[in-house]
PDB file of N, CA and C in Angstrom:
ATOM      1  N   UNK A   1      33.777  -7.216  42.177  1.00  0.00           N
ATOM      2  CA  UNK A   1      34.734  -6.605  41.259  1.00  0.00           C
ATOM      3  C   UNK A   1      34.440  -5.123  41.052  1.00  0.00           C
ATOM      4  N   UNK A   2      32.892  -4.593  41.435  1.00  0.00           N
ATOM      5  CA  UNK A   2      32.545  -3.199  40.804  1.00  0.00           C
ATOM      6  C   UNK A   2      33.639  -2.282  42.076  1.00  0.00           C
ATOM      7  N   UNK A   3      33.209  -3.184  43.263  1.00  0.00           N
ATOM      8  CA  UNK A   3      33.689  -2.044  44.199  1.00  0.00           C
ATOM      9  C   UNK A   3      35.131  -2.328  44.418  1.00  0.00           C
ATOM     10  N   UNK A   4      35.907  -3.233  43.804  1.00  0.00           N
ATOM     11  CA  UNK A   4      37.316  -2.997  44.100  1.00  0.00           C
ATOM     12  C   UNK A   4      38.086  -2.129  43.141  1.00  0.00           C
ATOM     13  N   UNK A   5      37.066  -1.955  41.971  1.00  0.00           N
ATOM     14  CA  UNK A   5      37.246  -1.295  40.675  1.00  0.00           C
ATOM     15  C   UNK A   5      37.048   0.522  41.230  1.00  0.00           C
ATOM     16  N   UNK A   6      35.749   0.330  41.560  1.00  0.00           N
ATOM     17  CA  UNK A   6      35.968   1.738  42.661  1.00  0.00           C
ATOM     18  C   UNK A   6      36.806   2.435  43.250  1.00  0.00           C
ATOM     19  N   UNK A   7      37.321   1.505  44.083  1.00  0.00           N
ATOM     20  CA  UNK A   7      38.355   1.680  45.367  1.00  0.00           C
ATOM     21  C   UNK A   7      39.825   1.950  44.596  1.00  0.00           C
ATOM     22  N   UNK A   8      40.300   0.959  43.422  1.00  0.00           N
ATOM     23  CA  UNK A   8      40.968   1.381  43.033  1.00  0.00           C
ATOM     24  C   UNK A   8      41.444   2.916  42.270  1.00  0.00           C
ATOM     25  N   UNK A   9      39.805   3.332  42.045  1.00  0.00           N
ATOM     26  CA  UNK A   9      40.521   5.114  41.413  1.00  0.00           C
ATOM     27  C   UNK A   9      40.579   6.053  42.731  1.00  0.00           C
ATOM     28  N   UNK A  10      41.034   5.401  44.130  1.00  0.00           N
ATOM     29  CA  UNK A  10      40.625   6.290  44.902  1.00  0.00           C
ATOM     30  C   UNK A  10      42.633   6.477  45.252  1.00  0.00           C
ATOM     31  N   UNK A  11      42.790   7.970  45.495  1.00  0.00           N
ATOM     32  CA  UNK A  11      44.274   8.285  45.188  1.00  0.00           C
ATOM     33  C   UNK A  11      44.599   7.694  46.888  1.00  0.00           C
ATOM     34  N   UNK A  12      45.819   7.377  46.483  1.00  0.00           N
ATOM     35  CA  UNK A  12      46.254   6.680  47.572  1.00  0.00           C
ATOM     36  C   UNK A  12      45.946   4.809  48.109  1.00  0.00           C
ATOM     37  N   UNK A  13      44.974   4.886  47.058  1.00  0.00           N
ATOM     38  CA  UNK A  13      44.861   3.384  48.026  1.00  0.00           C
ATOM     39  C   UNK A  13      45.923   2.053  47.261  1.00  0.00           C
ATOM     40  N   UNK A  14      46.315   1.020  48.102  1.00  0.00           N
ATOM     41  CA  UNK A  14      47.032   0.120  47.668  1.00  0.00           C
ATOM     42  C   UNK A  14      46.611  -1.056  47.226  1.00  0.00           C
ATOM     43  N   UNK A  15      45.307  -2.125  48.612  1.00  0.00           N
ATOM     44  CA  UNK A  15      45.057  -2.285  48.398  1.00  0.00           C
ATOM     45  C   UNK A  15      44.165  -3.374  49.085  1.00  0.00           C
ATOM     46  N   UNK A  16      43.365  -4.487  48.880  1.00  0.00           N
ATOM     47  CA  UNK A  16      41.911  -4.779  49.588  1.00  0.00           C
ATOM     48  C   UNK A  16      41.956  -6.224  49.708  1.00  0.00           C
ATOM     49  N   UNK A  17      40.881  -6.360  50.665  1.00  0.00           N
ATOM     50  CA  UNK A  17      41.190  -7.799  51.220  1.00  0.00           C
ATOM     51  C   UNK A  17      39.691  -8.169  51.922  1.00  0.00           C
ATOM     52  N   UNK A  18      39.191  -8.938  51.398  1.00  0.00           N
ATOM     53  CA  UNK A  18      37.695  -9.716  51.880  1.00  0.00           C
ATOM     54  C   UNK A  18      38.464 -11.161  52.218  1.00  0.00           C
ATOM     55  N   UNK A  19      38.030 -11.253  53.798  1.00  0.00           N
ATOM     56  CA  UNK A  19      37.640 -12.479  54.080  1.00  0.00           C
ATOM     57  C   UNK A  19      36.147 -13.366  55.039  1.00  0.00           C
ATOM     58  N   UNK A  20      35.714 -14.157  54.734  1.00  0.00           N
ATOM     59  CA  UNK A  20      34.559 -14.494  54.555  1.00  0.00           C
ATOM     60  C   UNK A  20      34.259 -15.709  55.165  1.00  0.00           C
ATOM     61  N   UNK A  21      33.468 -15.836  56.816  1.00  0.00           N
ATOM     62  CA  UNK A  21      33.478 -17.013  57.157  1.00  0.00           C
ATOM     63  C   UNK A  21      32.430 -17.327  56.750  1.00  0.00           C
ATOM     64  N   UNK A  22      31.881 -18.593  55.862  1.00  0.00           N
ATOM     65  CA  UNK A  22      30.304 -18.687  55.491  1.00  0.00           C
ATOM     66  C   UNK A  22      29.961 -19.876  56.377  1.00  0.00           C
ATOM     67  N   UNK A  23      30.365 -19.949  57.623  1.00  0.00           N
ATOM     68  CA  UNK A  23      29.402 -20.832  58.385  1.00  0.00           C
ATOM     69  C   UNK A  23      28.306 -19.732  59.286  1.00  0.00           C
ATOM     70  N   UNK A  24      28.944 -18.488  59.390  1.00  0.00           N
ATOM     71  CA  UNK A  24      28.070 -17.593  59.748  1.00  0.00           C
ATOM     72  C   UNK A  24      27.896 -16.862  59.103  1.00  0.00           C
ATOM     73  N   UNK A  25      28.495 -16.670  57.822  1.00  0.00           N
ATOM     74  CA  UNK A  25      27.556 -15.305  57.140  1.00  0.00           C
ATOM     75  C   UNK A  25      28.225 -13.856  57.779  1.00  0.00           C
ATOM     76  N   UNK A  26      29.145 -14.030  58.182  1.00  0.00           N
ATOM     77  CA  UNK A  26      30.172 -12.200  58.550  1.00  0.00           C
ATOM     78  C   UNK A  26      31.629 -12.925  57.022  1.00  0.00           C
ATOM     79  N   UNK A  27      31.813 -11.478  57.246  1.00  0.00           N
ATOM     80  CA  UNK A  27      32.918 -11.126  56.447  1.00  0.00           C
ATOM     81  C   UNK A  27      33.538  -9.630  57.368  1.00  0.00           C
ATOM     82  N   UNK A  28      35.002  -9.903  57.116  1.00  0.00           N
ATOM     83  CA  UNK A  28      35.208  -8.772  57.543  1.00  0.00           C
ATOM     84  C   UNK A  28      36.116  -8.255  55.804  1.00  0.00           C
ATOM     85  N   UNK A  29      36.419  -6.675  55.653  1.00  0.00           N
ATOM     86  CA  UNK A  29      36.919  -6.453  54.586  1.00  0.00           C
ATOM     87  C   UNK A  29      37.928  -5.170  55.340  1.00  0.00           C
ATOM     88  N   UNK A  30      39.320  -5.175  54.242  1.00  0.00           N
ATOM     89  CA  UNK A  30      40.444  -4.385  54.532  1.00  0.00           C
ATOM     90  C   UNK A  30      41.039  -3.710  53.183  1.00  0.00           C
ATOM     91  N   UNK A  31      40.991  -2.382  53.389  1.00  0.00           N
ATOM     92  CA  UNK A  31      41.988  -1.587  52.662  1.00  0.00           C
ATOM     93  C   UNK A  31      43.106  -1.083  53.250  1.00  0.00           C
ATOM     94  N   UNK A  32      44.212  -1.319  52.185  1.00  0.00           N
ATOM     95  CA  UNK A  32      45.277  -0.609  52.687  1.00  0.00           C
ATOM     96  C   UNK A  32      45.584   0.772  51.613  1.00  0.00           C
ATOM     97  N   UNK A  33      45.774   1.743  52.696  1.00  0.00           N
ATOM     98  CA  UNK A  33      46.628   3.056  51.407  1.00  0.00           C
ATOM     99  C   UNK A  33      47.992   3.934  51.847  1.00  0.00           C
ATOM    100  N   UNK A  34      48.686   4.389  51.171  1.00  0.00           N
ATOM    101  CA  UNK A  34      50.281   4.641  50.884  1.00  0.00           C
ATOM    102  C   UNK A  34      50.299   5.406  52.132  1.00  0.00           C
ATOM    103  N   UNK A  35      49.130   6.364  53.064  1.00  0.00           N
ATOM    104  CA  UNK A  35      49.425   7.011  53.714  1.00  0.00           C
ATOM    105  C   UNK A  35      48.113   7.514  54.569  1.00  0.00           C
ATOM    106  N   UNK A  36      48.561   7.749  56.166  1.00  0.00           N
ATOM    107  CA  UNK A  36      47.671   8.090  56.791  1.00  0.00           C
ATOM    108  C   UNK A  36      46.868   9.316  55.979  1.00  0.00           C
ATOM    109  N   UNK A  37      47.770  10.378  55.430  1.00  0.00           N
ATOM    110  CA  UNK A  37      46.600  11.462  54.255  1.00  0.00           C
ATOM    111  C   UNK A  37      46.235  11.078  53.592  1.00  0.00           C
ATOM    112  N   UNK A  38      46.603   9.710  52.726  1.00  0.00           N
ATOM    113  CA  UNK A  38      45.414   9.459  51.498  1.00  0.00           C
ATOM    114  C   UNK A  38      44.033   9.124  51.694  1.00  0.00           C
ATOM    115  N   UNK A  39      43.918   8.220  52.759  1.00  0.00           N
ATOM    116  CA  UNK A  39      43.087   7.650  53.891  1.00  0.00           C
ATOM    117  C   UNK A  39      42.396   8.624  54.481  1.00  0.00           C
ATOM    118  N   UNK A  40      42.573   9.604  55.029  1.00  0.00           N
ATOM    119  CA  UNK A  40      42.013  11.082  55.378  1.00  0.00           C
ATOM    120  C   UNK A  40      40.922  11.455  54.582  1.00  0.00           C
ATOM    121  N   UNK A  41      41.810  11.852  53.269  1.00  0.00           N
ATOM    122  CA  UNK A  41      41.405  12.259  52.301  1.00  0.00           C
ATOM    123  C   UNK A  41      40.147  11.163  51.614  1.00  0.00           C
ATOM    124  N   UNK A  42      40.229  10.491  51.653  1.00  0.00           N
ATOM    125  CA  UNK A  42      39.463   9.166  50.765  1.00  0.00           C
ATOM    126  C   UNK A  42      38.063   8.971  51.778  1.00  0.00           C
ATOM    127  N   UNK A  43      38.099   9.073  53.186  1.00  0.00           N
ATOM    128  CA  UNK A  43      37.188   8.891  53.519  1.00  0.00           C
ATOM    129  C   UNK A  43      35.376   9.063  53.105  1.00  0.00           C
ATOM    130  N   UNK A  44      35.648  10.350  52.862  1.00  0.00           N
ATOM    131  CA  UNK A  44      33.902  10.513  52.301  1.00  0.00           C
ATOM    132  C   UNK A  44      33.900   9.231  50.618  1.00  0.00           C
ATOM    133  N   UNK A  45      35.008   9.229  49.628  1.00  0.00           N
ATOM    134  CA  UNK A  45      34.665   8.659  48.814  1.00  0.00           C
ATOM    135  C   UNK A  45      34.337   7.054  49.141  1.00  0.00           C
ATOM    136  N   UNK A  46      34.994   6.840  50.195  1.00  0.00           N
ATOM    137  CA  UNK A  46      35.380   5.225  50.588  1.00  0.00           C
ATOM    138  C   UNK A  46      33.596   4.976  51.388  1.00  0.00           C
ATOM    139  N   UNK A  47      33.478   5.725  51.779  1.00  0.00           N
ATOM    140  CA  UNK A  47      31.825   5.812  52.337  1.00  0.00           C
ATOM    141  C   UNK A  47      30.708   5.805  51.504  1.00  0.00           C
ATOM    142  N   UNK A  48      30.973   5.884  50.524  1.00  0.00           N
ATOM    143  CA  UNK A  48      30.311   5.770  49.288  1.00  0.00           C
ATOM    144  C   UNK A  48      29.879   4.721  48.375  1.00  0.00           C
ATOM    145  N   UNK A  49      31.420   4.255  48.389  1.00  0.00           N
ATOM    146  CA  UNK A  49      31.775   2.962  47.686  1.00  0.00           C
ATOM    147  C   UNK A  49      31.328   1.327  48.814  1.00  0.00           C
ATOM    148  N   UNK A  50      31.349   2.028  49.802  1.00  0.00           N
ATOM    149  CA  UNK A  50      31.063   1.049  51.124  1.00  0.00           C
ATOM    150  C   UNK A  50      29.453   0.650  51.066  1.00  0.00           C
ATOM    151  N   UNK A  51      28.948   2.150  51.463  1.00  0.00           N
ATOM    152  CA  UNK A  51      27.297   2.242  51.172  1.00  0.00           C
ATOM    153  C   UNK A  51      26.611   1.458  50.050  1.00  0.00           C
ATOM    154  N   UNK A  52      27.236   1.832  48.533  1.00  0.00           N
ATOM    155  CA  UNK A  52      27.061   1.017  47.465  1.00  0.00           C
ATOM    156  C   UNK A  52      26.868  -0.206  47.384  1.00  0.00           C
ATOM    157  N   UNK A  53      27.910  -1.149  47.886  1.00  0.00           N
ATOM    158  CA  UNK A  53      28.339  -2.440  48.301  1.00  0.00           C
ATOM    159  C   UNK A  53      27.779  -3.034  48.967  1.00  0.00           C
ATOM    160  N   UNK A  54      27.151  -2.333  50.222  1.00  0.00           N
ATOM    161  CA  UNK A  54      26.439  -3.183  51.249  1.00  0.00           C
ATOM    162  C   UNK A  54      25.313  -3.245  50.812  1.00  0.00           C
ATOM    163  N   UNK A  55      24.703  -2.146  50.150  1.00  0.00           N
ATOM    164  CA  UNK A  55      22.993  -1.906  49.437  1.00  0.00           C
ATOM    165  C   UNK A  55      22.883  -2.747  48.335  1.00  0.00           C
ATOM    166  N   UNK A  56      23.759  -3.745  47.381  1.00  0.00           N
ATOM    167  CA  UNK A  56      24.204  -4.154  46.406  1.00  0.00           C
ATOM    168  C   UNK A  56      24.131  -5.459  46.511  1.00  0.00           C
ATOM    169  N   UNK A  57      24.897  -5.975  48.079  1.00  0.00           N
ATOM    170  CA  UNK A  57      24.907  -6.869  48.752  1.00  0.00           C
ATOM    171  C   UNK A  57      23.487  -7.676  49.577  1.00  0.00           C
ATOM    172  N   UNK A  58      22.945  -6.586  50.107  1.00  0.00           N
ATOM    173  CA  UNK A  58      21.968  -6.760  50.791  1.00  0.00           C
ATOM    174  C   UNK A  58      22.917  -6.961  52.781  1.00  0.00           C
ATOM    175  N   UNK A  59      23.898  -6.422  52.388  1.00  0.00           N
ATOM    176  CA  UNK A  59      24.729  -6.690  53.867  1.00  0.00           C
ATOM    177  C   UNK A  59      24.624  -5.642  54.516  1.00  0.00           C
ATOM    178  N   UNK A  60      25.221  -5.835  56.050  1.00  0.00           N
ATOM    179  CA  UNK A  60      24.895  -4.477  57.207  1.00  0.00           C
ATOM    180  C   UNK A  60      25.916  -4.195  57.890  1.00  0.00           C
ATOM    181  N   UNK A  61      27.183  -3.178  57.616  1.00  0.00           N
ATOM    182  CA  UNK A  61      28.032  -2.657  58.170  1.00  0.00           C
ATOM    183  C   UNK A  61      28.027  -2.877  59.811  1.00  0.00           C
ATOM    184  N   UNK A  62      28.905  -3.830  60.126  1.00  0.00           N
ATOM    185  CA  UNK A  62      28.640  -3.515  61.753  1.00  0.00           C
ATOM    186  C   UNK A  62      29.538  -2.795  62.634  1.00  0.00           C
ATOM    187  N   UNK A  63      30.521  -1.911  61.628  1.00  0.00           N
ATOM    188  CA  UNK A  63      31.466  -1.470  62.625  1.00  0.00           C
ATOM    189  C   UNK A  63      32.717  -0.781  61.285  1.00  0.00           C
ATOM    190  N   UNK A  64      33.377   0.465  61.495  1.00  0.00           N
ATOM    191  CA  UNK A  64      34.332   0.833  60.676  1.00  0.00           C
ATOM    192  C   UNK A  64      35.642   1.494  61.743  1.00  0.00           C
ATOM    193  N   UNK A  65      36.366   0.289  61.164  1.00  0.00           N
ATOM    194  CA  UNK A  65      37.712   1.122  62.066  1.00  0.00           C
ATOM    195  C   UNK A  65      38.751   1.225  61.543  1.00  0.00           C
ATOM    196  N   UNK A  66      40.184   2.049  61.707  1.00  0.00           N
ATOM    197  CA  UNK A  66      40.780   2.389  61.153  1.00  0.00           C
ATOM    198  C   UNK A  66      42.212   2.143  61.918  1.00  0.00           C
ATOM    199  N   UNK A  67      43.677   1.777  61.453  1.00  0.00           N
ATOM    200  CA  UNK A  67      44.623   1.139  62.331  1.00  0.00           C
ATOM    201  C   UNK A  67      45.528   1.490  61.709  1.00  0.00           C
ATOM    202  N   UNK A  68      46.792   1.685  62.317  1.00  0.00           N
ATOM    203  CA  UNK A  68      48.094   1.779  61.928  1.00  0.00           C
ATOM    204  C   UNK A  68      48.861   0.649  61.100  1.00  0.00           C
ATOM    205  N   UNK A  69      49.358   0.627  59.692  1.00  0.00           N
ATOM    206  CA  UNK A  69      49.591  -0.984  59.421  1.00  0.00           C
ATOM    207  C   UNK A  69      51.431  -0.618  59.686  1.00  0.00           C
ATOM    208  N   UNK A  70      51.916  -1.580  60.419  1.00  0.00           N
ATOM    209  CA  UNK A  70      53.385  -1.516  60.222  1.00  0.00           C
ATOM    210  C   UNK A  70      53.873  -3.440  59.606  1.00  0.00           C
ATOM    211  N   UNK A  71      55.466  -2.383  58.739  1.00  0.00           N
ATOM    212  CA  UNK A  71      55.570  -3.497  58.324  1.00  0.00           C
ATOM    213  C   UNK A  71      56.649  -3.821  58.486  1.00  0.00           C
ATOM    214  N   UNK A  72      57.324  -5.101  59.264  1.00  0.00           N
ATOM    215  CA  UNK A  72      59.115  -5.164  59.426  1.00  0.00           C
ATOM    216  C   UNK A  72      59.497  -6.095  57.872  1.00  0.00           C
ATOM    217  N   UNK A  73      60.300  -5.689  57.600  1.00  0.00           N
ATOM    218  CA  UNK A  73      61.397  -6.480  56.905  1.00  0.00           C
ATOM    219  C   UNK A  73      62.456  -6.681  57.438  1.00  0.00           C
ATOM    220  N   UNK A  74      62.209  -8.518  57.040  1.00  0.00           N
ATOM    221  CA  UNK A  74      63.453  -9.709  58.236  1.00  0.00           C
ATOM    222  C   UNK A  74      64.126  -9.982  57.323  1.00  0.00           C
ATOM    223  N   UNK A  75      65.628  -9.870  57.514  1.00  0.00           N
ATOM    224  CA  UNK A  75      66.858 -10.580  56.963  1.00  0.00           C
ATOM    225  C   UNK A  75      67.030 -12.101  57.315  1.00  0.00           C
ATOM    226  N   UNK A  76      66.495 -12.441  56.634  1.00  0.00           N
ATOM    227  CA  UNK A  76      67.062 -14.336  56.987  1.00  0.00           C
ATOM    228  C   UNK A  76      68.192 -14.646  56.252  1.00  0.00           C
ATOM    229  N   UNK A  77      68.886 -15.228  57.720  1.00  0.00           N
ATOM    230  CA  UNK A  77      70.221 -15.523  57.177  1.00  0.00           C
ATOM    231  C   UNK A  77      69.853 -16.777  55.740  1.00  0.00           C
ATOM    232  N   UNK A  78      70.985 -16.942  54.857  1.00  0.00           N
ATOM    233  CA  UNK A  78      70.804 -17.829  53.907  1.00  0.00           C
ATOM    234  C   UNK A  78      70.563 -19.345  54.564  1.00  0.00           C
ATOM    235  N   UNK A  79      71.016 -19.845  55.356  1.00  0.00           N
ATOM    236  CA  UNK A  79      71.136 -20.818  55.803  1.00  0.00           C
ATOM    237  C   UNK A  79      69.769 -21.329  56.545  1.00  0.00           C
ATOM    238  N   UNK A  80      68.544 -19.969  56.571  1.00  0.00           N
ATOM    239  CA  UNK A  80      67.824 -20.619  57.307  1.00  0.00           C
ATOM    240  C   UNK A  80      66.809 -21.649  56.478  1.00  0.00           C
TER     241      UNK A  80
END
């Protein structure tokens, strides 16, 4: 909760997503924000809040990447 509480004063972001396989012990985690510049911009703070988390955790970053999110909106007919 500390670090989604974090993440949330960071301008631009929308918003976050942990999921967690515990037969092995990985998690992967996702933010979304309003715009490729907020995201820009947020980086050094988001590195921060990341660092925090994992040191907090006792967990080990294995990888940070960054992706285009697109989103369609489908008209379903009424009938479907």
């Amino acid at each position: 909760m500390i670090t989604l509480q974090a993440m949330e004063g960071v301008d631009g972001f929308c918003s976050a997503s942990l999921m967690v396989d515990r037969d092995s012990g990985h998690a992967v985690s996702s933010v979304t924000f309003d715009s490729l510049k907020a995201m820009q911009r947020s980086r050094k703070q988001a590195a921060s809040v990341r660092e925090s988390a994992t040191r907090g955790a006792g967990a080990e970053v294995m990888d940070v990447c960054e992706f285009d999110l697109a989103l369609a909106h489908l008209r379903v007919p009424e009938l479907a």
